[in-house]
Protein backbone atom coordinates (compact mmCIF):
# COMPACT_ATOMS: atom_id res chain seq x y z
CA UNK A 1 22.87 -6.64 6.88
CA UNK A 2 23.87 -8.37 10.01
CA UNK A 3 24.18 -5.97 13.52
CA UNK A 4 23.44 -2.08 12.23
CA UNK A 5 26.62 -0.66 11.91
CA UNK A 6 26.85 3.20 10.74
CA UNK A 7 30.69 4.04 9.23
CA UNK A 8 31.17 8.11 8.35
CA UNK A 9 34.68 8.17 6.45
CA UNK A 10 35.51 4.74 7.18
CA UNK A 11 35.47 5.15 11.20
CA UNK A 12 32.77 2.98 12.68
CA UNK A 13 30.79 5.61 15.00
CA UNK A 14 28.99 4.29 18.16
CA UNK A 15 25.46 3.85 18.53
CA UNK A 16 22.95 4.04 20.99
CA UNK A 17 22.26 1.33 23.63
CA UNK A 18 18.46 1.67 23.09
CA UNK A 19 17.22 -1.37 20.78
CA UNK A 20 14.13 0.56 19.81
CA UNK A 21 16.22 4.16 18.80
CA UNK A 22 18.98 1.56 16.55
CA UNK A 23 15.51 -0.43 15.11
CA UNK A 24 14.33 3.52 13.97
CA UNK A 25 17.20 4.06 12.15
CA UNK A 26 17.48 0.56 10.54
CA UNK A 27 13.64 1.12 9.45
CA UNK A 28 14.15 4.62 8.13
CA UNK A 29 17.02 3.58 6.24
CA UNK A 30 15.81 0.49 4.81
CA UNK A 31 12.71 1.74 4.04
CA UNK A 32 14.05 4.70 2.21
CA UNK A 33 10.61 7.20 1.99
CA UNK A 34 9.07 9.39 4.56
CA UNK A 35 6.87 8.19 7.52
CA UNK A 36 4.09 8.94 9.53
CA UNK A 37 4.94 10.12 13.62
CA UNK A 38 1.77 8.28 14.67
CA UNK A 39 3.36 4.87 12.62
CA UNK A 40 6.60 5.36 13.73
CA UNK A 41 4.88 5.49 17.55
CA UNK A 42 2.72 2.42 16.66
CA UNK A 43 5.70 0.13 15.22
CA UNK A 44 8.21 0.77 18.16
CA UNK A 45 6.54 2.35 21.32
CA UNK A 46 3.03 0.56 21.48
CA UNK A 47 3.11 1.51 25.24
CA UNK A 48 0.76 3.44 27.82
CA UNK A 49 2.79 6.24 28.28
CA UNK A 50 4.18 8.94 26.01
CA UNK A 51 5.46 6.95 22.91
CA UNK A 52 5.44 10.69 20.75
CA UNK A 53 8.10 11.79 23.77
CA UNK A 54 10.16 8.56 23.52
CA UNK A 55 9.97 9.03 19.38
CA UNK A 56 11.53 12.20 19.94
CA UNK A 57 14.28 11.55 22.20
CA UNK A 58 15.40 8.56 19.47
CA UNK A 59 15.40 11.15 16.75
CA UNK A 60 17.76 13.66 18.89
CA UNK A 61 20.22 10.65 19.44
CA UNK A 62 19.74 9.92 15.96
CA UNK A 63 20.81 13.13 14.73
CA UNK A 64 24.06 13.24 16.52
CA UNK A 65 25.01 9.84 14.91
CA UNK A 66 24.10 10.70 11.16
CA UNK A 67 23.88 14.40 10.74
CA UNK A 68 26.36 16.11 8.94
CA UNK A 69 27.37 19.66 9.77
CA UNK A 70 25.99 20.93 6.23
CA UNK A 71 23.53 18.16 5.70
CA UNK A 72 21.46 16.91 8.09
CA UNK A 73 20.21 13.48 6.85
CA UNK A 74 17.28 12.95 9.71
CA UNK A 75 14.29 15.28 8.50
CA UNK A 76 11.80 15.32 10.69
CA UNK A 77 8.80 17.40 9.93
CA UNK A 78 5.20 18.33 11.98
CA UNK A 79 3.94 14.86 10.42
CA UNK A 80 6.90 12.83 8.87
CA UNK A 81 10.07 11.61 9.46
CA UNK A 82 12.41 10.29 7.16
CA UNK A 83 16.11 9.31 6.56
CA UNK A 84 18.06 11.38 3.85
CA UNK A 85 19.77 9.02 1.28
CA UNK A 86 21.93 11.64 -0.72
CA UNK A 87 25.30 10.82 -0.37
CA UNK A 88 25.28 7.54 2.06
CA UNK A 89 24.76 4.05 0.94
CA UNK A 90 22.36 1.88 2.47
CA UNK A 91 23.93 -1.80 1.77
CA UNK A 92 20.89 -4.09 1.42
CA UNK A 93 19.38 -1.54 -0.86
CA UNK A 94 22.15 -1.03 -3.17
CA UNK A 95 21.91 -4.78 -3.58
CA UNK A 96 18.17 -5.21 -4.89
CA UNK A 97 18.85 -2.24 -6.64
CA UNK A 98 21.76 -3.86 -8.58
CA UNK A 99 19.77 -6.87 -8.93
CA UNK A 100 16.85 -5.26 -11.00
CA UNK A 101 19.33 -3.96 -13.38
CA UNK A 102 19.57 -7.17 -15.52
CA UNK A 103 20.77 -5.33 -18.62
CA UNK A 104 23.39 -4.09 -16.50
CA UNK A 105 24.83 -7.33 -14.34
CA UNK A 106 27.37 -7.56 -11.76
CA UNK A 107 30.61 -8.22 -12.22
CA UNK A 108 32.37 -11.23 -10.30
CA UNK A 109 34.07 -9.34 -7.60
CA UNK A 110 30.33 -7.77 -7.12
CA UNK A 111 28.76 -10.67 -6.92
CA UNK A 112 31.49 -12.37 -4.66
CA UNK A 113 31.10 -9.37 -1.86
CA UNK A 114 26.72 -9.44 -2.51
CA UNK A 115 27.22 -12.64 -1.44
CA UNK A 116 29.50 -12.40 1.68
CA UNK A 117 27.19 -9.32 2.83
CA UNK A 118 23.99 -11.57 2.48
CA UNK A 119 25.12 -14.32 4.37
CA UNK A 120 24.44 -12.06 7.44
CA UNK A 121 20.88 -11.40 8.63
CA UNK A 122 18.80 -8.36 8.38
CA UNK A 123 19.06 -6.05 11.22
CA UNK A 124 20.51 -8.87 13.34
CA UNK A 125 19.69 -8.46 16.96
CA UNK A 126 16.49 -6.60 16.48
CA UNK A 127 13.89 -8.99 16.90
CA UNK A 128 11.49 -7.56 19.77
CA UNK A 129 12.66 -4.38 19.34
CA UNK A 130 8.84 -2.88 18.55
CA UNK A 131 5.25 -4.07 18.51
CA UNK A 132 3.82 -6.71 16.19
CA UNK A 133 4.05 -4.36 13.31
CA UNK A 134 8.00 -4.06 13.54
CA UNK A 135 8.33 -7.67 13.73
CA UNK A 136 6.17 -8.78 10.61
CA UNK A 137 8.39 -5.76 8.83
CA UNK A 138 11.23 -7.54 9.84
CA UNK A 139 10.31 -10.84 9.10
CA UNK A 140 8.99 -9.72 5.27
CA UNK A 141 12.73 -7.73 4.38
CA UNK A 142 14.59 -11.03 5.73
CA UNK A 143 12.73 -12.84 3.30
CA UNK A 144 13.37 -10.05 0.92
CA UNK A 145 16.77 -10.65 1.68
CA UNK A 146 17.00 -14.54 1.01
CA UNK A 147 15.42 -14.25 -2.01
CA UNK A 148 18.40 -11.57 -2.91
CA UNK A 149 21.03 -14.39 -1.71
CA UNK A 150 20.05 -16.97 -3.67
CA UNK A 151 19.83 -15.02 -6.50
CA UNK A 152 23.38 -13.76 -6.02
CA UNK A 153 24.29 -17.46 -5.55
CA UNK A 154 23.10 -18.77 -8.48
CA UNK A 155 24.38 -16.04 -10.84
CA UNK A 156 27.58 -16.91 -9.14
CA UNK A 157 27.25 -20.64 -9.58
CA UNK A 158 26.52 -20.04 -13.44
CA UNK A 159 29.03 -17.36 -14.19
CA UNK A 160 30.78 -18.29 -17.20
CA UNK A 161 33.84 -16.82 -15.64
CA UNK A 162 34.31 -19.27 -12.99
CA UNK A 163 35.09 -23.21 -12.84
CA UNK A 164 36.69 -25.70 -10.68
CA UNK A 165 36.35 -25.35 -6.68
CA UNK A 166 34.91 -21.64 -7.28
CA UNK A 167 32.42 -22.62 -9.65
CA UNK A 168 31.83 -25.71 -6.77
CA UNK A 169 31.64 -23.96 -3.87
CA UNK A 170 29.01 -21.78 -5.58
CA UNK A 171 26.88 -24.31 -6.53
CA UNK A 172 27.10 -26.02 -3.55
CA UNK A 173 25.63 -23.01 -1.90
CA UNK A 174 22.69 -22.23 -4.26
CA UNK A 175 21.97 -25.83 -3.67
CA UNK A 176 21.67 -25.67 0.01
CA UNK A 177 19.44 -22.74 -0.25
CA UNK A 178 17.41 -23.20 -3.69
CA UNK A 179 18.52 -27.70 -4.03
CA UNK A 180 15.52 -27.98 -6.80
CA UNK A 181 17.00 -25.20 -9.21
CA UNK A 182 20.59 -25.17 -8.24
CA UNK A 183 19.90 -29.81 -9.32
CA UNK A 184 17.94 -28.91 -12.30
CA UNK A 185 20.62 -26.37 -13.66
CA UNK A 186 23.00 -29.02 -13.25
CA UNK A 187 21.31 -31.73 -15.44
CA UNK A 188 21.04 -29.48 -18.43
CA UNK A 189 24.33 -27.71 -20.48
CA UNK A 190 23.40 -24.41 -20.49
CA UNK A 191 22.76 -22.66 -23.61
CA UNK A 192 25.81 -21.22 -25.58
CA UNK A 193 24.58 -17.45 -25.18
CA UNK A 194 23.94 -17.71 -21.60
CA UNK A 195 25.49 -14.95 -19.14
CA UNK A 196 25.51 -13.37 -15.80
CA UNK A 197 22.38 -11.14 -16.63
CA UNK A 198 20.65 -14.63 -17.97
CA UNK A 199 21.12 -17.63 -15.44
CA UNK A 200 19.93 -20.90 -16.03
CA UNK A 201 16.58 -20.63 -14.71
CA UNK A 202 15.01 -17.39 -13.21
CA UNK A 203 14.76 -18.24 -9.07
CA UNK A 204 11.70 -17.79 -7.57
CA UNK A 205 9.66 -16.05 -4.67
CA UNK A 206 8.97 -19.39 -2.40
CA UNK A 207 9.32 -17.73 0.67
CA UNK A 208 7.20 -14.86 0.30
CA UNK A 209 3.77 -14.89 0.63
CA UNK A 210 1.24 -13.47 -2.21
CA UNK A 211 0.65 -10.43 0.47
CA UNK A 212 4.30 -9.97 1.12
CA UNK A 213 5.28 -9.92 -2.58
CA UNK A 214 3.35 -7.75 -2.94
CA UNK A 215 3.92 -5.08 -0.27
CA UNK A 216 7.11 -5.14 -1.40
CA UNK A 217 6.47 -4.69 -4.75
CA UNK A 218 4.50 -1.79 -4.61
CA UNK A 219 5.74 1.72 -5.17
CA UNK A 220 4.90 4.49 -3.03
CA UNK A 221 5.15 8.00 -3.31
CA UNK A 222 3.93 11.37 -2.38
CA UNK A 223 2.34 14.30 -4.34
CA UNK A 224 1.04 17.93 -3.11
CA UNK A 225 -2.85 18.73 -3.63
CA UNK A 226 -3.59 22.80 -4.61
CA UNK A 227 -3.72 23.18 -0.76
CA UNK A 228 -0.36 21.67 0.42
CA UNK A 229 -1.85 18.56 1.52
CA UNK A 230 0.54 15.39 1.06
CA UNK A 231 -1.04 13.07 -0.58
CA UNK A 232 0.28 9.29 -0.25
CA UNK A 233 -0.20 7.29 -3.46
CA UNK A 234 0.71 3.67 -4.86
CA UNK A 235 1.18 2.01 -7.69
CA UNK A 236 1.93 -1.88 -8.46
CA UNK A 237 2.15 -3.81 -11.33
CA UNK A 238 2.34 -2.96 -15.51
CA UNK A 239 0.52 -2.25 -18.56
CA UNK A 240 -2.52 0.35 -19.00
CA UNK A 241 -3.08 2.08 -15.60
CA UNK A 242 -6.27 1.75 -13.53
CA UNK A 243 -6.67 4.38 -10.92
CA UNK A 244 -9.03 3.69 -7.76
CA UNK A 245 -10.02 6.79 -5.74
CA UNK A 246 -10.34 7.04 -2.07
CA UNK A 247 -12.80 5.80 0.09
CA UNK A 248 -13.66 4.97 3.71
CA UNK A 249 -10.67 4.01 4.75
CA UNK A 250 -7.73 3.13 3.20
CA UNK A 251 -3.87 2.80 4.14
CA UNK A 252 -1.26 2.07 1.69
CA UNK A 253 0.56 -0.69 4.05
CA UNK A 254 -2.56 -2.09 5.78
CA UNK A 255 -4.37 -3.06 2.81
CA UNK A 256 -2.24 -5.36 1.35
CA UNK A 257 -2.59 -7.69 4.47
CA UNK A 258 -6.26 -7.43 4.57
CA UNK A 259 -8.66 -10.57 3.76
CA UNK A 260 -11.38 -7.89 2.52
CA UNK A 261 -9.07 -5.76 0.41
CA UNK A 262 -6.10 -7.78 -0.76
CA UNK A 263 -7.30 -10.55 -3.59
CA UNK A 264 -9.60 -7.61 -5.36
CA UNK A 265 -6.38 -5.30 -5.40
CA UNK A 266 -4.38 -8.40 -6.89
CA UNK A 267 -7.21 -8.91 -9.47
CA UNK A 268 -7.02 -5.10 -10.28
CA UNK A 269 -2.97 -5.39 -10.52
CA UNK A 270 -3.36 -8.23 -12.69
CA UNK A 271 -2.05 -6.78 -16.95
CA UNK A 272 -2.45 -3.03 -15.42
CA UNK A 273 -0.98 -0.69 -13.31
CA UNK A 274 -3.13 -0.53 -10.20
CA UNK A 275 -2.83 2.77 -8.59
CA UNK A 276 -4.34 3.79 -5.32
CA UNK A 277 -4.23 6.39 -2.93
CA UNK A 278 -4.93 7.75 0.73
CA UNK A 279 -7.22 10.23 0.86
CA UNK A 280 -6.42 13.19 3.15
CA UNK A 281 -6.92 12.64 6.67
CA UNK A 282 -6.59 8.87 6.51
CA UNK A 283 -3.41 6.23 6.00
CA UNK A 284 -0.18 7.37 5.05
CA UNK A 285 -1.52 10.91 3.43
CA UNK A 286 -1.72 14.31 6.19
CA UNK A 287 -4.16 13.72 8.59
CA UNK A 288 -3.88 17.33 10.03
CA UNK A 289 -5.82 19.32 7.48
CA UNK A 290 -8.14 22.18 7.45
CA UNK A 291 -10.41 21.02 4.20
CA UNK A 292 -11.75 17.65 4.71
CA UNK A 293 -14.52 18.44 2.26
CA UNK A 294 -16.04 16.51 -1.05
CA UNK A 295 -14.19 19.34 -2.97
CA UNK A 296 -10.82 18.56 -1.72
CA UNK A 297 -11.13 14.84 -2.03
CA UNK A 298 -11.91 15.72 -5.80
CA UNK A 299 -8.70 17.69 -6.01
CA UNK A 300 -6.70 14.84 -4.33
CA UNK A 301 -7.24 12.82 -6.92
CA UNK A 302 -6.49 15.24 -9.57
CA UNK A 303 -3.15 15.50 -7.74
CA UNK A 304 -2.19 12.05 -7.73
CA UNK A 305 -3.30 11.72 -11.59
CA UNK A 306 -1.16 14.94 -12.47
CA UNK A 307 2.04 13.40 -10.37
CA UNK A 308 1.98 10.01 -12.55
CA UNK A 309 1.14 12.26 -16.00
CA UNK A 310 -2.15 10.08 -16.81
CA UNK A 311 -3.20 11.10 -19.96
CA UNK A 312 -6.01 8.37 -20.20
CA UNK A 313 -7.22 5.97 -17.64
CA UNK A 314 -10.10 4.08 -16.66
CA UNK A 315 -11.36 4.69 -12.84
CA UNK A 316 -12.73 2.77 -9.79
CA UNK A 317 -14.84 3.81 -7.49
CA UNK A 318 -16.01 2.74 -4.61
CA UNK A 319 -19.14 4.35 -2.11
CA UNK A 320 -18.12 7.58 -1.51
CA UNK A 321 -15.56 7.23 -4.37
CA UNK A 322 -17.81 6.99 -6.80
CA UNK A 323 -19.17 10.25 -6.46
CA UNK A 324 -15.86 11.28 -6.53
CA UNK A 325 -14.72 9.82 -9.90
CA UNK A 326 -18.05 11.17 -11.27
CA UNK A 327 -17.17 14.48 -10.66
CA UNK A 328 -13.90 13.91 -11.76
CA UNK A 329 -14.98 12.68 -15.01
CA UNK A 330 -16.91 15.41 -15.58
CA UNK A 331 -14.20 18.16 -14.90
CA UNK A 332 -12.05 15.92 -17.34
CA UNK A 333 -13.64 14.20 -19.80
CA UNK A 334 -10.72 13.84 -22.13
CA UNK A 335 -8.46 12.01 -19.36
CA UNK A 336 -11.29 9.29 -18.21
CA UNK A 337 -11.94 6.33 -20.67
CA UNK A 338 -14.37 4.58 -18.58
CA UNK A 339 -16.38 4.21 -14.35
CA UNK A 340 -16.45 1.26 -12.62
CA UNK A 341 -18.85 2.52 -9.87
CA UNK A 342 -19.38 0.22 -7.21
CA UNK A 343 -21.48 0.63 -3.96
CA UNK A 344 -21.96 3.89 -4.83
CA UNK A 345 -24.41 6.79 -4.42
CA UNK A 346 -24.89 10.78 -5.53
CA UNK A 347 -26.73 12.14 -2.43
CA UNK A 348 -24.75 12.05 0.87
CA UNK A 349 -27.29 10.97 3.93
CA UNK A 350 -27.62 14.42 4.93
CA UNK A 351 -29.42 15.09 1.88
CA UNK A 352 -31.25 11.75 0.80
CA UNK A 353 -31.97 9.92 4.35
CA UNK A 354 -35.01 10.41 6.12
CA UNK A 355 -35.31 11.67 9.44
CA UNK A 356 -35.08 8.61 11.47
CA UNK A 357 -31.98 7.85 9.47
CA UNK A 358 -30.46 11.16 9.99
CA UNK A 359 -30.76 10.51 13.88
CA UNK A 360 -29.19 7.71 13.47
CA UNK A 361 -26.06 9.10 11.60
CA UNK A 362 -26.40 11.90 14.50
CA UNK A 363 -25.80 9.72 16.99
CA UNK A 364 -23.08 7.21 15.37
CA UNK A 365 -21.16 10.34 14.70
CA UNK A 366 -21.48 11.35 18.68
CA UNK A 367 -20.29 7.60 19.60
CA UNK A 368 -17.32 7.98 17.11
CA UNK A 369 -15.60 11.01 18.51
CA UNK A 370 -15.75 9.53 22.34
CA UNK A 371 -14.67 5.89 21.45
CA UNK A 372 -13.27 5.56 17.95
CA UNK A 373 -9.50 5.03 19.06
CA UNK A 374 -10.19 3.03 22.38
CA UNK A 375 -9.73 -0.72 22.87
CA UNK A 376 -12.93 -1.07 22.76
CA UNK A 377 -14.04 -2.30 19.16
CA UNK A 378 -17.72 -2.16 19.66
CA UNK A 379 -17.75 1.96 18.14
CA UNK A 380 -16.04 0.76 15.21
CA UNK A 381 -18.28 -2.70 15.19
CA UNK A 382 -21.04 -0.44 14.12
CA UNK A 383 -19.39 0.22 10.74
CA UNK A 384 -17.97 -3.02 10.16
CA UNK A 385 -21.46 -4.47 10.67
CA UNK A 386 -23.03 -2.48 8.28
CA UNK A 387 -20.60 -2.62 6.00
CA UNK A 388 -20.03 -6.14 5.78
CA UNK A 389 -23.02 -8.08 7.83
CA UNK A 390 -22.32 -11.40 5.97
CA UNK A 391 -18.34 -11.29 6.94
CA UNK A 392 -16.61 -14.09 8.69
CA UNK A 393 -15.64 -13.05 12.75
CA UNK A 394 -11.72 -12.30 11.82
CA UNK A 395 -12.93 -10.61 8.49
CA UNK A 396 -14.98 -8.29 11.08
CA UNK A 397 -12.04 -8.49 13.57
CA UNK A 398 -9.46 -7.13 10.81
CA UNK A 399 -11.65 -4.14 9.73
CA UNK A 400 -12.46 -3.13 13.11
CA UNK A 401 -8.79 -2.96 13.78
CA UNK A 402 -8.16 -1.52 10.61
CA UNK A 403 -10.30 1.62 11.10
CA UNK A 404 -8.75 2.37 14.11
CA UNK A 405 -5.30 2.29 12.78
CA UNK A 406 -5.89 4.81 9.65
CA UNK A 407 -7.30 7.85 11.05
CA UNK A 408 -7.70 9.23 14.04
CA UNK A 409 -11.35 10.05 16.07
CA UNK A 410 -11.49 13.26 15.30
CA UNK A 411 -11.35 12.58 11.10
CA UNK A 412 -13.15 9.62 11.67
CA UNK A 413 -16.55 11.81 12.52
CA UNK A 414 -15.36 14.85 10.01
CA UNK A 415 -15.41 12.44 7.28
CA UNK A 416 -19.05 11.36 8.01
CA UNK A 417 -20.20 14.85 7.75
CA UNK A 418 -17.83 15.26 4.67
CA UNK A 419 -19.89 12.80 3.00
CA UNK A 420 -23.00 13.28 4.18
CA UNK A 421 -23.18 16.50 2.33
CA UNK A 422 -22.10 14.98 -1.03
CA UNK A 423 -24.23 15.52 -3.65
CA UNK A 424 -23.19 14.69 -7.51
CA UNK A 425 -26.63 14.54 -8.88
CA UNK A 426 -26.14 17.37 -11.09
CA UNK A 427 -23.81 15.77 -12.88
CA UNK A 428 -24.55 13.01 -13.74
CA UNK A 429 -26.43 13.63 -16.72
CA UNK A 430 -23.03 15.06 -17.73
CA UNK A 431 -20.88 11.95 -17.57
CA UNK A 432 -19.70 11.23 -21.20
CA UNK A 433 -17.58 8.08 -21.19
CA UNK A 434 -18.39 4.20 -20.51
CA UNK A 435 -19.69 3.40 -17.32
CA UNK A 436 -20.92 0.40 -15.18
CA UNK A 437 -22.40 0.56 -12.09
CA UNK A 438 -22.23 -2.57 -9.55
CA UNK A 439 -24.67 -2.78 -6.56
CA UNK A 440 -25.54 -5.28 -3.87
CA UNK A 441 -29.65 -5.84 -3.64
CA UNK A 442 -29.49 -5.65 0.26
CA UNK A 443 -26.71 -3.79 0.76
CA UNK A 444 -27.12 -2.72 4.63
CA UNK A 445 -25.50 0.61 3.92
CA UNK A 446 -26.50 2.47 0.97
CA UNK A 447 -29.91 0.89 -0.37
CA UNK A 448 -29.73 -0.41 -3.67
CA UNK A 449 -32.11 2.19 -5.10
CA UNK A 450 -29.37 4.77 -5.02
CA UNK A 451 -26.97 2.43 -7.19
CA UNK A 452 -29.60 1.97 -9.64
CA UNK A 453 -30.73 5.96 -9.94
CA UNK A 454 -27.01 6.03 -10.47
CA UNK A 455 -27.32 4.31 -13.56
CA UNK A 456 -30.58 5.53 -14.14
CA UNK A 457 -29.31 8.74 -14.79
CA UNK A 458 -25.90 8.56 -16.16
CA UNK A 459 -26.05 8.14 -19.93
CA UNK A 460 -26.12 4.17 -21.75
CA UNK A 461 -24.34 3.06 -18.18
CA UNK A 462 -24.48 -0.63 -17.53
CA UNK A 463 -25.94 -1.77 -14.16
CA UNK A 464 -25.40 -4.84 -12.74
CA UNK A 465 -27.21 -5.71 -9.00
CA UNK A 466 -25.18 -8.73 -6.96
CA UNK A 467 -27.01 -11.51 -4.58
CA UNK A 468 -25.29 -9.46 -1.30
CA UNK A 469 -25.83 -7.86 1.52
CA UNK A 470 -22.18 -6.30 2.18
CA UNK A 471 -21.18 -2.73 1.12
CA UNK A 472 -17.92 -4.03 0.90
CA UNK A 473 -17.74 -7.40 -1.00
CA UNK A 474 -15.53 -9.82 0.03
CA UNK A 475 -13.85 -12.40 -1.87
CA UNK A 476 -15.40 -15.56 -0.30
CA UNK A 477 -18.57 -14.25 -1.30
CA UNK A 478 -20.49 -15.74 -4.85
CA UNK A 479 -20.78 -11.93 -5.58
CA UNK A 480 -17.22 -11.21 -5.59
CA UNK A 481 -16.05 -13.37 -8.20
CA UNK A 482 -19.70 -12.02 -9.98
CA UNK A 483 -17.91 -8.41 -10.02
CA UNK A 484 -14.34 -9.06 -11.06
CA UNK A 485 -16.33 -10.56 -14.02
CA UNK A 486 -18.39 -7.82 -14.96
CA UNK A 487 -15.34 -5.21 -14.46
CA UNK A 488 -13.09 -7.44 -16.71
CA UNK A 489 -16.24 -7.82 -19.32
CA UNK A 490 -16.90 -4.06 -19.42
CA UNK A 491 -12.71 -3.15 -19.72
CA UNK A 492 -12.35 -5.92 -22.47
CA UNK A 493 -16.07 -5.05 -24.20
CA UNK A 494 -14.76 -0.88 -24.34
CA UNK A 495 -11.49 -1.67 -25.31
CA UNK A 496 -9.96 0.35 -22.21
């Protein structure tokens, strides 16, 4: 809080003049988990010449400032860099962390000094320091932050401890920030039982939007599949767990402000824990891997369910996910308690298209390696038009962006061949548990006939065909709302 200040045995210690190296460090520390290189490069050195360099020289000034001789708190690996926690404190998250201990409330003098050390701003002085990305960051913790303050100032304004000027100069303060609450509380006696860890009335979120909340909210971590691969995973919300596998693409951080992705993964969140993850090669998981094979993406998602200990869970699917949880299900019948199977299909194109498909595939895959990560959107374009013909122009503007963020050219094309060779129709006679299947009539991308052999040939599944054209249903759509329905139905009529 306020202008980044580093202290190592109570002696201040210099920092670099470069804004962008000091907005690093602020973003690893605040952030607290490991990061990508090529999102580190993205957020601060959006430029035309050698961002990776300049990422480098900030992490050698970096090291000089925080490093200890026997612990070196800047790890920076092949793909990640992060900031090492053990033993430092990190001021605004000590705070939220105190604050979500509500069986466990701060005392006075606590409070008093949460309060002092949130009247500064976040990262003061940093503003501009990066790209776009950097700055909506920024913006999002600061409201974090004010959120945090007037919390602090209205346990302080209620604190049974305090009356007079303190308890005035308190309330005057919540007022200024929160003036409906902070007048509200003082209308009404509070109740005889109330404390510090229960204040008059619970403040609010105003300042964040749904998006931000929850970005914030969500937790992510990191597993290990059988062959080393990190593995990026999230999970938001509570109650029974719902886990999604991957699919073409995802990113952890990008979804959440997506107008394709973001009211489906609320509706998902909404009495569960919604867990997703980033496939290997994409988003926030390794994108330098050997295997980028059906196979692997199977044991990816083993890995993630093993790292949370799911013992039972329903899971979501979507196109090449699907045949994904299928096989999944099938390898472990006793963990899955129902499919949701959207969009999906059991043959990849290199096994069910015909020949004048195939050439096509051929020659997207050709365009994809020479222009996937140029400015040029009309490579990606092809996707998002197939994907999603009926989509508004910044629906289509978002996803072509969106592609080009997540992976990189050359996974981009591996990835088609990857699932062009999937083929699940084995097993599907083999799938034991509840299942829907959901598929647009005219979706542009995989033809409806492969959703319904789907549930043709999966045992007593459910299918239900939607009035769309988009792979990828969006929530202004009729259809949308049509499938949240049908997913809720099936959960509520299984008991899962």
């Amino acid at each position: 809080m306020g202008e980044l200040r580093v202290v190592a045995d109570g002696t201040p210690v210099p920092l670099p003049a470069s804004k962008k190296t000091r907005a690093l460090l602020g973003y690893l520390a605040a952030t607290a988990r490991p990061h990508r290189r090529e999102r580190l490069c993205e957020l601060l050195w959006d430029l035309p010449d050698d961002p990776k360099a300049a990422l480098r020289w900030s992490l050698t000034k970096l090291r000089k400032i925080v490093d200890d001789p026997d612990r070196p708190r800047i790890l920076a690996g092949r793909e990640r860099v992060a900031f090492e926690r053990q033993g430092a404190t990190v001021d605004i998250n000590d705070i939220h962390a105190r604050l979500r201990q509500p069986d466990s409330p701060p005392d006075l003098k606590t409070l008093e000094h949460m309060a002092e050390t949130l009247d500064r701003v976040f990262l003061d002085g940093l503003d501009g320091a990066g790209a776009e990305g950097f700055d909506a960051w920024l913006t999002a913790e600061r409201e974090d932050a004010a959120v945090a303050r007037a919390t602090v100032l209205q346990l302080l304004a209620t604190h049974p401890e305090l009356d007079g000027l303190a308890a005035a100069k308190w309330q005057r303060l919540w007022r200024e920030v929160d003036p409906e609450r902070a007048d509200a509380a003082a209308a009404r006696t509070p109740a005889p039982t109330q404390t510090a860890a229960q204040p008059a009335d619970p403040v609010a979120p105003p300042r964040l939007s749904p998006q931000s909340r929850a970005l914030r909210a969500q937790r992510i971590g990191f597993c290990e599949a059988a062959d080393g691969a990190k593995i990026a995973f999230a999970t938001i919300g509570s109650g029974p767990p719902l886990l999604k596998a991957a699919n073409w693409l995802n990113h952890l951080e990008f979804d959440w402000d997506s107008p394709i992705w973001g009211k489906s993964f609320a509706a998902a969140a909404k009495g569960r824990t919604f867990i997703r993850y980033d496939e290997r090669g994409c988003g926030l998981s390794d994108w330098d891997v050997a295997d980028l094979s059906f196979d692997a993406f199977v044991t990816d998602l083993e890995a993630v369910a093993d790292k949370l200990e799911l013992q039972r869970f329903p899971l979501l699917g979507i196109s090449q996910g699907c045949a994904v949880s299928i096989e999944y299900a099938v390898r472990h019948p006793e963990r899955v308690s129902g499919l949701i199977l959207i969009s999906g299909y059991a043959a990849g194109w290199k096994i069910s298209a015909t020949e004048e498909e195939k050439a096509r595939r051929v020659a997207v895959r050709t365009l994809t390696e020479v222009g996937w990560g140029t400015d040029n959107p009309a490579y990606r374009h092809i996707f998002s038009q197939t994907f999603m013909p009926d989509a508004t122009a910044e629906e289509l503007n978002w996803f072509d962006e969106f592609q080009r963020r997540t992976t990189s050219p050359k996974n981009a094309a591996r990835f088609q061949d990857a699932f062009g060779l999937i083929d699940v129709r084995h097993r599907l006679a083999d799938v034991s548990v509840p299942t829907i299947v959901i598929h647009s009539k005219y979706d542009q991308r995989i033809p409806l006939d492969q959703g319904r052999a789907l549930a043709a040939a999966i045992p007593n599944a459910t299918f239900v065909p939607l009035e769309s054209r988009n792979h990828i249903l969006v929530d202004s759509e009729p259809a949308w709302q049509v499938c949240s329905n049908a997913i809720r139905g099936f959960l509520n009529e299984n008991g899962i």
